[in-house]
C-alpha atoms as a PDB file:
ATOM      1  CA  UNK A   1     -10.792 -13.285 -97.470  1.00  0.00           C
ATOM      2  CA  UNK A   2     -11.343  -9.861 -95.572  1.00  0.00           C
ATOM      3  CA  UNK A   3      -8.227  -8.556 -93.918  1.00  0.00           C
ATOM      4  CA  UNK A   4      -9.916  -5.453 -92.693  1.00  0.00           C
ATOM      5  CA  UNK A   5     -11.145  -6.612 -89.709  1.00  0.00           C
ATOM      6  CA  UNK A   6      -8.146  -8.317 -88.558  1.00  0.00           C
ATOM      7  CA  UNK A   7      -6.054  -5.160 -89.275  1.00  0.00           C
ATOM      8  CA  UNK A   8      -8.666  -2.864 -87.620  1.00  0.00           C
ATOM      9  CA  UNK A   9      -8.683  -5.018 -83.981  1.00  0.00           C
ATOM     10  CA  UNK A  10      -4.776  -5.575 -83.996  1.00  0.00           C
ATOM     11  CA  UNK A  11      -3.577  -3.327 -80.857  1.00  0.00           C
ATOM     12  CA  UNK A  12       0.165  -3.041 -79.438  1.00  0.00           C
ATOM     13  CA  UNK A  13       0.200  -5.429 -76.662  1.00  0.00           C
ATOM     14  CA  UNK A  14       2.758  -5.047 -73.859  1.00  0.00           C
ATOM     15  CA  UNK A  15       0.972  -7.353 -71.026  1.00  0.00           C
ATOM     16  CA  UNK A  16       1.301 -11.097 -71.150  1.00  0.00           C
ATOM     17  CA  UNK A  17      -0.278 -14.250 -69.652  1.00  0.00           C
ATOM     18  CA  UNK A  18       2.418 -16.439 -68.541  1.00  0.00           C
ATOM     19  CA  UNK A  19       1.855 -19.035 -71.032  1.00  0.00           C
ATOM     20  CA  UNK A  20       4.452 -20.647 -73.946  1.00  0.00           C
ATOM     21  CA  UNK A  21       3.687 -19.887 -77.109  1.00  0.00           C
ATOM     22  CA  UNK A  22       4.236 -23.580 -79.823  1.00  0.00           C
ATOM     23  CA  UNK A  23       7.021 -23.125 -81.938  1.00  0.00           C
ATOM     24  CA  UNK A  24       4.349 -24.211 -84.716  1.00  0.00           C
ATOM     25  CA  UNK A  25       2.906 -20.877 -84.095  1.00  0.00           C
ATOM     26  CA  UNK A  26       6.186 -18.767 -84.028  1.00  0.00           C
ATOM     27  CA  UNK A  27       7.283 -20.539 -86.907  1.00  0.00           C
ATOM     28  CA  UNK A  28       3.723 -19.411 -88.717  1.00  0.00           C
ATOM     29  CA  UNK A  29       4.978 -15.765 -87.823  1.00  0.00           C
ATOM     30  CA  UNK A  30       8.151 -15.840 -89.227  1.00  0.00           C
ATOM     31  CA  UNK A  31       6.688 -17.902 -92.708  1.00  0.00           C
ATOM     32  CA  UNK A  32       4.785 -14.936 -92.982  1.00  0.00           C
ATOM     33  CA  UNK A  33       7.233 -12.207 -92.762  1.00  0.00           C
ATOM     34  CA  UNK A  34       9.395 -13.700 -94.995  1.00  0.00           C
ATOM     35  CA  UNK A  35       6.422 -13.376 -97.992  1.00  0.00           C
ATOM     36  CA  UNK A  36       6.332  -9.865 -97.379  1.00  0.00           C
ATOM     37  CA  UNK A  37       6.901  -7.605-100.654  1.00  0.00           C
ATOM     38  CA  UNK A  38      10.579  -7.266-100.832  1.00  0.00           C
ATOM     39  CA  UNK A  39      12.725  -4.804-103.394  1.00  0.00           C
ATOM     40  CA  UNK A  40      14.305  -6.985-106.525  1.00  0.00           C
ATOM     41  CA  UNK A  41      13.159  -9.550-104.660  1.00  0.00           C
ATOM     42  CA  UNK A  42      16.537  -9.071-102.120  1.00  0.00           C
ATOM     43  CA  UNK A  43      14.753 -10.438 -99.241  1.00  0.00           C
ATOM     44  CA  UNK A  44      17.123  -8.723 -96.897  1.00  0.00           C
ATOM     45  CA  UNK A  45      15.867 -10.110 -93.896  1.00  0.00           C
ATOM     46  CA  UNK A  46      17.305 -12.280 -91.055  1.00  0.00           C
ATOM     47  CA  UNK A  47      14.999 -13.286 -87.814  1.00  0.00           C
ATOM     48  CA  UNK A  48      16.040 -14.073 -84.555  1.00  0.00           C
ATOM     49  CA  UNK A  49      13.207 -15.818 -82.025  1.00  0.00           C
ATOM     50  CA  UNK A  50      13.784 -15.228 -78.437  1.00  0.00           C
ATOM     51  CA  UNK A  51      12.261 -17.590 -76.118  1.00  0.00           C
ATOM     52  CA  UNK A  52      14.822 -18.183 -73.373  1.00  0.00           C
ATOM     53  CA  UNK A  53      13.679 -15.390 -70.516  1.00  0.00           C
ATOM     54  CA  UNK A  54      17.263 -14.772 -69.135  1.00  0.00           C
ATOM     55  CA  UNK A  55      17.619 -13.439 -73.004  1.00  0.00           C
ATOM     56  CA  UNK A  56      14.682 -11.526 -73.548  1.00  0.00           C
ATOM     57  CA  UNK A  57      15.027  -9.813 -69.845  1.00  0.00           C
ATOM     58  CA  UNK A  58      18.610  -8.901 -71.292  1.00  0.00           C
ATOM     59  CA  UNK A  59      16.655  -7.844 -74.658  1.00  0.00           C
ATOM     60  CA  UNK A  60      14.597  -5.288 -72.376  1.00  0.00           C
ATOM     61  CA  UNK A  61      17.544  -4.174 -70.355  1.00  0.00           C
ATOM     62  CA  UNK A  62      19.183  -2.564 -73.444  1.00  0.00           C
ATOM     63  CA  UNK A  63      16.168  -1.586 -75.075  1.00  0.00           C
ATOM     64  CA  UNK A  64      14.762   2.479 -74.241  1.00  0.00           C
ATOM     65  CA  UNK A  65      11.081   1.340 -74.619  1.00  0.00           C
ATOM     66  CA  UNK A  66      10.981  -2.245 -74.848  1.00  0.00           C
ATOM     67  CA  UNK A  67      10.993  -3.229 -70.817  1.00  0.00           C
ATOM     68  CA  UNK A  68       7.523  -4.883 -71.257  1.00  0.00           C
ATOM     69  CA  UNK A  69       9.966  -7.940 -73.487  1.00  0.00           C
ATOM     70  CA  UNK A  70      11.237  -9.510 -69.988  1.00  0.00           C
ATOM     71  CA  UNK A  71       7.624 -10.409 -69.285  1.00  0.00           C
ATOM     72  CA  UNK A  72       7.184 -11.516 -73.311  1.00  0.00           C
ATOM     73  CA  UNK A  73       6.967 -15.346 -74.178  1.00  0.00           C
ATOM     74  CA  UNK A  74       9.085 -14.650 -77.321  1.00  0.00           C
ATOM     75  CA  UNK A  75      10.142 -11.334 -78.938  1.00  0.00           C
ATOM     76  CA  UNK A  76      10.990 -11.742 -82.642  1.00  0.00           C
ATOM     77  CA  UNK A  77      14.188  -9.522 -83.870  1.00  0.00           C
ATOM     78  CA  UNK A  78      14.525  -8.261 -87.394  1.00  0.00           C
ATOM     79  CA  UNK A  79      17.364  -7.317 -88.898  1.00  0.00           C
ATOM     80  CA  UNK A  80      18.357  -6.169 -92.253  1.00  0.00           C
ATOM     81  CA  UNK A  81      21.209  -7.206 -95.006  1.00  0.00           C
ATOM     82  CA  UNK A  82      22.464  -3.141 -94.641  1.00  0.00           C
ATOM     83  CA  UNK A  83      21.639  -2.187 -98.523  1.00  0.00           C
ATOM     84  CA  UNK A  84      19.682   0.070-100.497  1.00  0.00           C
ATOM     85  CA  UNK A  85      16.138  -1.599 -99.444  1.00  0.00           C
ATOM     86  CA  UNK A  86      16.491  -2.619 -96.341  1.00  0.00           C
ATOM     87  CA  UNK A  87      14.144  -0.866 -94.270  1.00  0.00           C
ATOM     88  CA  UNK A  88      11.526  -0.849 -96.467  1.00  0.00           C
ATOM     89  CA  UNK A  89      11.528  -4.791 -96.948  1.00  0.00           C
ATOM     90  CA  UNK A  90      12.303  -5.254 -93.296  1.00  0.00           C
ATOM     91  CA  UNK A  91       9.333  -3.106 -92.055  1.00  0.00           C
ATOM     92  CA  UNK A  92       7.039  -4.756 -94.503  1.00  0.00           C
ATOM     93  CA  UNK A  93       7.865  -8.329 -92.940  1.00  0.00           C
ATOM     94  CA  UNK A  94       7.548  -6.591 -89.553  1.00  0.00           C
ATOM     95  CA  UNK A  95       3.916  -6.177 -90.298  1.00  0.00           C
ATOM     96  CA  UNK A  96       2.892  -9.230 -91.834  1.00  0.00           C
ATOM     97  CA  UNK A  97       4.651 -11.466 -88.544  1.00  0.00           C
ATOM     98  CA  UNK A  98       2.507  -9.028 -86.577  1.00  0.00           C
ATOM     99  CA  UNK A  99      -0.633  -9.590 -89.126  1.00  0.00           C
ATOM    100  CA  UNK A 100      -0.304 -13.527 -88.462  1.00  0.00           C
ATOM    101  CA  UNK A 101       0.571 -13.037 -84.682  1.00  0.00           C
ATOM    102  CA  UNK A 102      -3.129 -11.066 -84.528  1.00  0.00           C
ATOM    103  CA  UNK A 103      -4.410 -14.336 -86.947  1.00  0.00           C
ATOM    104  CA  UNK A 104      -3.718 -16.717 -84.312  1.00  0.00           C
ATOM    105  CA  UNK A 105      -4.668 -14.782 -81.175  1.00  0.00           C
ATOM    106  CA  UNK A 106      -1.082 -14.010 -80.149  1.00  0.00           C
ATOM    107  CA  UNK A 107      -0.601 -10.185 -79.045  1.00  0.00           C
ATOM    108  CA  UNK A 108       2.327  -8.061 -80.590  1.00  0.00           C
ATOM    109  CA  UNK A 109       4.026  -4.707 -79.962  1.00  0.00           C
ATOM    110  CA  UNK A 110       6.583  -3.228 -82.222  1.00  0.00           C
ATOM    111  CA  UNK A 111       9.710  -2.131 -80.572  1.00  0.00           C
ATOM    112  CA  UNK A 112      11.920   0.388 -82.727  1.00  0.00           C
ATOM    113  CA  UNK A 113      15.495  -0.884 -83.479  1.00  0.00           C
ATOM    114  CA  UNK A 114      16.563   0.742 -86.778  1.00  0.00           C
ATOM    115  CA  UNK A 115      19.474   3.671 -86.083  1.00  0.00           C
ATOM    116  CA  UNK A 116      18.730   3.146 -82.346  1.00  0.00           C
ATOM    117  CA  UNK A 117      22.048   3.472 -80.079  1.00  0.00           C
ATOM    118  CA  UNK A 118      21.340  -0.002 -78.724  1.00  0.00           C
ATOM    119  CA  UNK A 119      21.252  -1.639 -82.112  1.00  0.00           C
ATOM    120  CA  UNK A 120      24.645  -2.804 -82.063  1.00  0.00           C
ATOM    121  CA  UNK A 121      24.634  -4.209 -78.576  1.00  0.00           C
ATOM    122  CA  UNK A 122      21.755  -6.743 -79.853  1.00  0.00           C
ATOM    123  CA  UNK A 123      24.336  -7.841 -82.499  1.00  0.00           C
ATOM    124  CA  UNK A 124      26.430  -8.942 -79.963  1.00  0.00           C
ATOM    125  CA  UNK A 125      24.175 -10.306 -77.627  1.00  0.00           C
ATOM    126  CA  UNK A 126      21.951 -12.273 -80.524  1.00  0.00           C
ATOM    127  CA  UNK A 127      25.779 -13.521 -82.499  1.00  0.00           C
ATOM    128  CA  UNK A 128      24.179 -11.660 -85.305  1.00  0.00           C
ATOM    129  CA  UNK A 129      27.036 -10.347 -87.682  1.00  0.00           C
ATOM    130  CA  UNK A 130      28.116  -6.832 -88.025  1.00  0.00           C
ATOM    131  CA  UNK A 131      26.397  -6.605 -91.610  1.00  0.00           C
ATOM    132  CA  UNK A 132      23.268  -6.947 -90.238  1.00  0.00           C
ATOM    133  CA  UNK A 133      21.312  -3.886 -89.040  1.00  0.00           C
ATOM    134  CA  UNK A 134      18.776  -4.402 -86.461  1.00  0.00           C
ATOM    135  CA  UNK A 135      15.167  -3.067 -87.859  1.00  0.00           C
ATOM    136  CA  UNK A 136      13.064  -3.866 -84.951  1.00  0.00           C
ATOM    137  CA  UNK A 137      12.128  -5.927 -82.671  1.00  0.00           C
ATOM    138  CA  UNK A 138       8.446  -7.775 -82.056  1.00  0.00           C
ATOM    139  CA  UNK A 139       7.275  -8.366 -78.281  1.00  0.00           C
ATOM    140  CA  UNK A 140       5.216 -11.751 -78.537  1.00  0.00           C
ATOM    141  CA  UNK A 141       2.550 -13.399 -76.129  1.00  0.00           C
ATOM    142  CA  UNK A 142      -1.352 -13.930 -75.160  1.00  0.00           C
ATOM    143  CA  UNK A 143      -2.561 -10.431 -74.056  1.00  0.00           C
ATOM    144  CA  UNK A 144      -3.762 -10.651 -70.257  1.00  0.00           C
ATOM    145  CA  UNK A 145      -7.614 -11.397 -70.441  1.00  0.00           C
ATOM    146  CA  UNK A 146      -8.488  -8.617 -67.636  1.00  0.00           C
ATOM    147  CA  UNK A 147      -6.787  -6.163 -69.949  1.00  0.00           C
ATOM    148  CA  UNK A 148      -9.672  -4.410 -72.306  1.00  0.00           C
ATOM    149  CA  UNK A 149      -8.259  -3.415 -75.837  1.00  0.00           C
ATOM    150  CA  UNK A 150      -8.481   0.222 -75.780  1.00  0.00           C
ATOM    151  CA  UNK A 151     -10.837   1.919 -78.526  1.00  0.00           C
ATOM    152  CA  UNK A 152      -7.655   3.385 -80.838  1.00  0.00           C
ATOM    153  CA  UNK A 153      -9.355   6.445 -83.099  1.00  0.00           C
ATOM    154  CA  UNK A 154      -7.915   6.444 -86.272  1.00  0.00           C
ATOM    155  CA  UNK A 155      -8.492   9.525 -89.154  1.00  0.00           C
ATOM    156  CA  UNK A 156     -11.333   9.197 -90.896  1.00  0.00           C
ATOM    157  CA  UNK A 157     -10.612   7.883 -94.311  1.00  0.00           C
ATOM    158  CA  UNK A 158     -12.130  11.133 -96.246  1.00  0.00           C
ATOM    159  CA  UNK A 159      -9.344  13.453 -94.017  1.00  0.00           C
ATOM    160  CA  UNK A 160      -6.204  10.980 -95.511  1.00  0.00           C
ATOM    161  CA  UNK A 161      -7.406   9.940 -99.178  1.00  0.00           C
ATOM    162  CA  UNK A 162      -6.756  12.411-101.036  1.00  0.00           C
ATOM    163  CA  UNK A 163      -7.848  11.576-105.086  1.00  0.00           C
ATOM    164  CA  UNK A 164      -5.254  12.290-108.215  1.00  0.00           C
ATOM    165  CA  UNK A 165      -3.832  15.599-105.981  1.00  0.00           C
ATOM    166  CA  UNK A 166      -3.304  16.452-102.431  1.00  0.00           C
END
């Protein structure tokens, strides 16, 4: 299978049609997070699925740029087992839920949690324990149809490969 294409249409989405997304599907999109590569095989990860909108409007109120989440369907929060890998693994299953969220049509925008100052206030408000360090935070939903993907340009490859030296 080609994974090119998939990766080269995927776009941050922060507009939503007002339509439920199955729990089959946001069950697909945590399944494939938790395959990501992970460090000794530590598989730090914990995920949280918001669907309840009082909660993700509460979710956007203490993000900095995540306001778009009160008008998400679901928004998926990561967080991380706080040791030596964490990030890394974390980030990695950040992009595969967002690979399979593309895979089934469902739009996705990555909202930064890791060292933010609002980190620990999504602890509380999730009941996710202290140890746990939020990594991020995924915006789910069906983009808005009257909303064209914009054209993203991305460096050519020959300007970022760079063979046996920089």
């Amino acid at each position: 299978m080609d994974m090119l294409p998939l990766i080269q249409k995927r776009r941050s989405v922060r507009e939503y049609l007002k339509k439920s997304i199955p729990r089959k599907d946001l069950e697909k999109i945590v399944d494939a997070a938790r395959f990501a590569p992970t460090a000794r095989n530590l598989q730090p990860w914990e995920f949280v699925m918001v669907t309840r909108a009082d909660v993700l409007k509460q979710i956007a109120d203490i993000t900095d740029h995540g306001k778009f989440i009160a008008v998400a369907p679901a928004c998926l929060a990561v967080f991380g087992d706080n040791g030596k890998y964490y990030l890394e693994d974390c980030c990695a299953a950040i992009e595969n839920a967002m690979l399979e969220a593309a895979s089934l049509k469902i739009g996705s925008c990555w909202v930064a949690g890791d060292k933010k100052p609002y980190a620990a206030a999504l602890n509380v408000l999730l009941g996710v324990p202290d140890k746990f360090k939020l990594v991020g935070l995924i915006a789910l939903g069906y983009p808005l149809a009257s909303k064209a993907l914009r054209i993203i340009v991305k460096r050519k490859l020959e300007d970022v490969l760079h063979w046996e030296r920089f």
